[in-house]
C-alpha atoms as a PDB file:
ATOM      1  CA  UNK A   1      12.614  35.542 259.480  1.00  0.00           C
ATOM      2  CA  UNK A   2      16.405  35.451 258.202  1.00  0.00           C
ATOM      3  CA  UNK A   3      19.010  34.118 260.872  1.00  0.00           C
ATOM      4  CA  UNK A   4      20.191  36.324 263.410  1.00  0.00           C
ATOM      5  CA  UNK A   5      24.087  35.456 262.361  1.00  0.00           C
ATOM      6  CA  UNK A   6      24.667  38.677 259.470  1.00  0.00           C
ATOM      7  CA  UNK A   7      26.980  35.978 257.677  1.00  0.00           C
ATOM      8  CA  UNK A   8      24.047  33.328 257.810  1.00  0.00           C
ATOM      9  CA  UNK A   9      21.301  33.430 254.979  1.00  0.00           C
ATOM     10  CA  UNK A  10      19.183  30.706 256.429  1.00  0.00           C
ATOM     11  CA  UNK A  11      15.748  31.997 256.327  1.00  0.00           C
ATOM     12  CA  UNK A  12      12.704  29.622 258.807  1.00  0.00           C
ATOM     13  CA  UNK A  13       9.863  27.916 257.469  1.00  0.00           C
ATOM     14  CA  UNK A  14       9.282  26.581 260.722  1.00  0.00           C
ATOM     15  CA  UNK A  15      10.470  26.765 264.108  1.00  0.00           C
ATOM     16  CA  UNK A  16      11.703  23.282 264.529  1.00  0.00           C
ATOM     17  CA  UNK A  17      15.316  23.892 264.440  1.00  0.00           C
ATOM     18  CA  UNK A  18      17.474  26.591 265.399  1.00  0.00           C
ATOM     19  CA  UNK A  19      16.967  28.391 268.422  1.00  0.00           C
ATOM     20  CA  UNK A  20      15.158  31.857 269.483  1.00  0.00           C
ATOM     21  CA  UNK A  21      16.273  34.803 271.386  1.00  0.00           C
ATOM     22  CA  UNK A  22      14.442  38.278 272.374  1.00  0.00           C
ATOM     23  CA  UNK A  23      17.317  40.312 272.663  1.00  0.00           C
ATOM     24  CA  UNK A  24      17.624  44.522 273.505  1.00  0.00           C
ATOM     25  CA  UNK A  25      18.549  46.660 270.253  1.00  0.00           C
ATOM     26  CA  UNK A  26      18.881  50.349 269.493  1.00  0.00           C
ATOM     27  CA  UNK A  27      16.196  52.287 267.437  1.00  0.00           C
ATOM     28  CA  UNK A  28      16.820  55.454 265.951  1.00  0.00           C
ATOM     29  CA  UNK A  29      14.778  57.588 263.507  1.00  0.00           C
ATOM     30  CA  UNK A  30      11.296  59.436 264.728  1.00  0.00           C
ATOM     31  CA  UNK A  31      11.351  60.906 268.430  1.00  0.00           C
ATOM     32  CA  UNK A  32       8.440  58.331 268.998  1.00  0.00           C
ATOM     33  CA  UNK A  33      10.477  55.395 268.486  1.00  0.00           C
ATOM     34  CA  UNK A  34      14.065  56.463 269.669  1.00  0.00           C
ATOM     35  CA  UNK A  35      15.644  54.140 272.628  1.00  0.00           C
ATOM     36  CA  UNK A  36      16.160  50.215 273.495  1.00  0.00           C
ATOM     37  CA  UNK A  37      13.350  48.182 271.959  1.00  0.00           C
ATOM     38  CA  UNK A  38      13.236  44.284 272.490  1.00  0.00           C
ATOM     39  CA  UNK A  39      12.407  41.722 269.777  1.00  0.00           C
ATOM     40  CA  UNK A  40      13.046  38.035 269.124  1.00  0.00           C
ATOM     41  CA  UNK A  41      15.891  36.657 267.033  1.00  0.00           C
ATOM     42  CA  UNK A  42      16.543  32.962 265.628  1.00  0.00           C
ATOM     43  CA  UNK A  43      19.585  31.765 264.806  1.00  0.00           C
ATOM     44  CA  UNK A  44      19.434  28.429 262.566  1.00  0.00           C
ATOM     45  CA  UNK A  45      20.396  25.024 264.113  1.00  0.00           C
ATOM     46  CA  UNK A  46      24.062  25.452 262.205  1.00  0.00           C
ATOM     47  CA  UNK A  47      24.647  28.482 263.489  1.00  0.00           C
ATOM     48  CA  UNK A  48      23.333  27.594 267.002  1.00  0.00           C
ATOM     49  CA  UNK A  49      25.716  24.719 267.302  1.00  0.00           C
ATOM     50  CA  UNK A  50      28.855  27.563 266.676  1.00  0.00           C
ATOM     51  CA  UNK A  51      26.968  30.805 267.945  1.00  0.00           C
ATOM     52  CA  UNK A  52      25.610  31.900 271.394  1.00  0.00           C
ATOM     53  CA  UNK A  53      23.034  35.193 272.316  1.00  0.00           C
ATOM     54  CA  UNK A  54      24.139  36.427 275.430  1.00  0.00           C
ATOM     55  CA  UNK A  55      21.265  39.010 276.084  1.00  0.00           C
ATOM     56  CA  UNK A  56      23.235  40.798 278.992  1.00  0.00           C
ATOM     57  CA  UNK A  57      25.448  42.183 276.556  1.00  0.00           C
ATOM     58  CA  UNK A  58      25.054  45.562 274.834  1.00  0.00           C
ATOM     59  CA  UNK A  59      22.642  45.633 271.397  1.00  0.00           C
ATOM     60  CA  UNK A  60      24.818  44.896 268.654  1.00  0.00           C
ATOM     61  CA  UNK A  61      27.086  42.532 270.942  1.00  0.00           C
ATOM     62  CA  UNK A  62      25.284  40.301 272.046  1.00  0.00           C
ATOM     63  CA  UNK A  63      25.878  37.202 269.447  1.00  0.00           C
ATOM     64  CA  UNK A  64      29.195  35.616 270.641  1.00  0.00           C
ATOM     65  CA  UNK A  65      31.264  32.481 269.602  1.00  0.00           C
ATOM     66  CA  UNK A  66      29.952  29.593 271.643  1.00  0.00           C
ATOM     67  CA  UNK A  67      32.943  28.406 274.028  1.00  0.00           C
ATOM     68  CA  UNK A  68      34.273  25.102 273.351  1.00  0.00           C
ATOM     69  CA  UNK A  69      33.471  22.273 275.451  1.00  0.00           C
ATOM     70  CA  UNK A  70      35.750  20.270 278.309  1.00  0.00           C
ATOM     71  CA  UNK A  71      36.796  17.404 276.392  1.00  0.00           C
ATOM     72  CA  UNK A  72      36.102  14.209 278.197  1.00  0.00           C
ATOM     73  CA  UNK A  73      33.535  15.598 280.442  1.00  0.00           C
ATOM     74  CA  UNK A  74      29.904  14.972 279.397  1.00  0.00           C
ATOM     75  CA  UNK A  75      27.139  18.566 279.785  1.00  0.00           C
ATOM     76  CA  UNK A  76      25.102  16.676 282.633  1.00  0.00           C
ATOM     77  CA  UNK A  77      27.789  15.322 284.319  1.00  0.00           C
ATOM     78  CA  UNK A  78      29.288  19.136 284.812  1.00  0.00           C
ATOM     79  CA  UNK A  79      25.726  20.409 286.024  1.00  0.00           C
ATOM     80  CA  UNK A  80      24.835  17.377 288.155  1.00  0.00           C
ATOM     81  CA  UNK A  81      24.070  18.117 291.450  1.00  0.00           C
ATOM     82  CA  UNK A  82      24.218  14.290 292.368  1.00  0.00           C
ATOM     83  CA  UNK A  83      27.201  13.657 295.210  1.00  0.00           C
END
């Protein structure tokens, strides 16, 4: 499995790093298999760090820049639900 990032040529060996997705996608070709599929996508731990899969999106959109963070303001201090 190659990374989900089309500018990435990370392949896995295992699944210890990175992150996976399933994620919607277009098929075309045979009348059988024409429509929205799902399947799972990793992107490497490099790429994870810079990239996020927002699966609400459309197929083909769904792999944005990850937004930067608040300086000064730790992750679990911005989620905590302590008063």
């Amino acid at each position: 499995m190659q990374c989900a990032n089309p500018s990435c040529k990370a392949e896995v060996m295992y699944f210890r790093s990175g992150s996976l997705h399933c994620v919607d996608y277009f098929v075309t070709g045979s009348q059988n298999h024409k429509g929205e599929q799902r399947r799972v996508v990793w992107l490497c731990a490099e790429c994870t760090r810079k990239l996020v899969v927002e699966t609400w999106r459309p197929p083909g959109q769904q792999l944005q820049p990850r937004r930067r963070e608040t300086p000064g303001v730790p992750v679990h201090d911005r989620y905590s639900t302590a008063a």
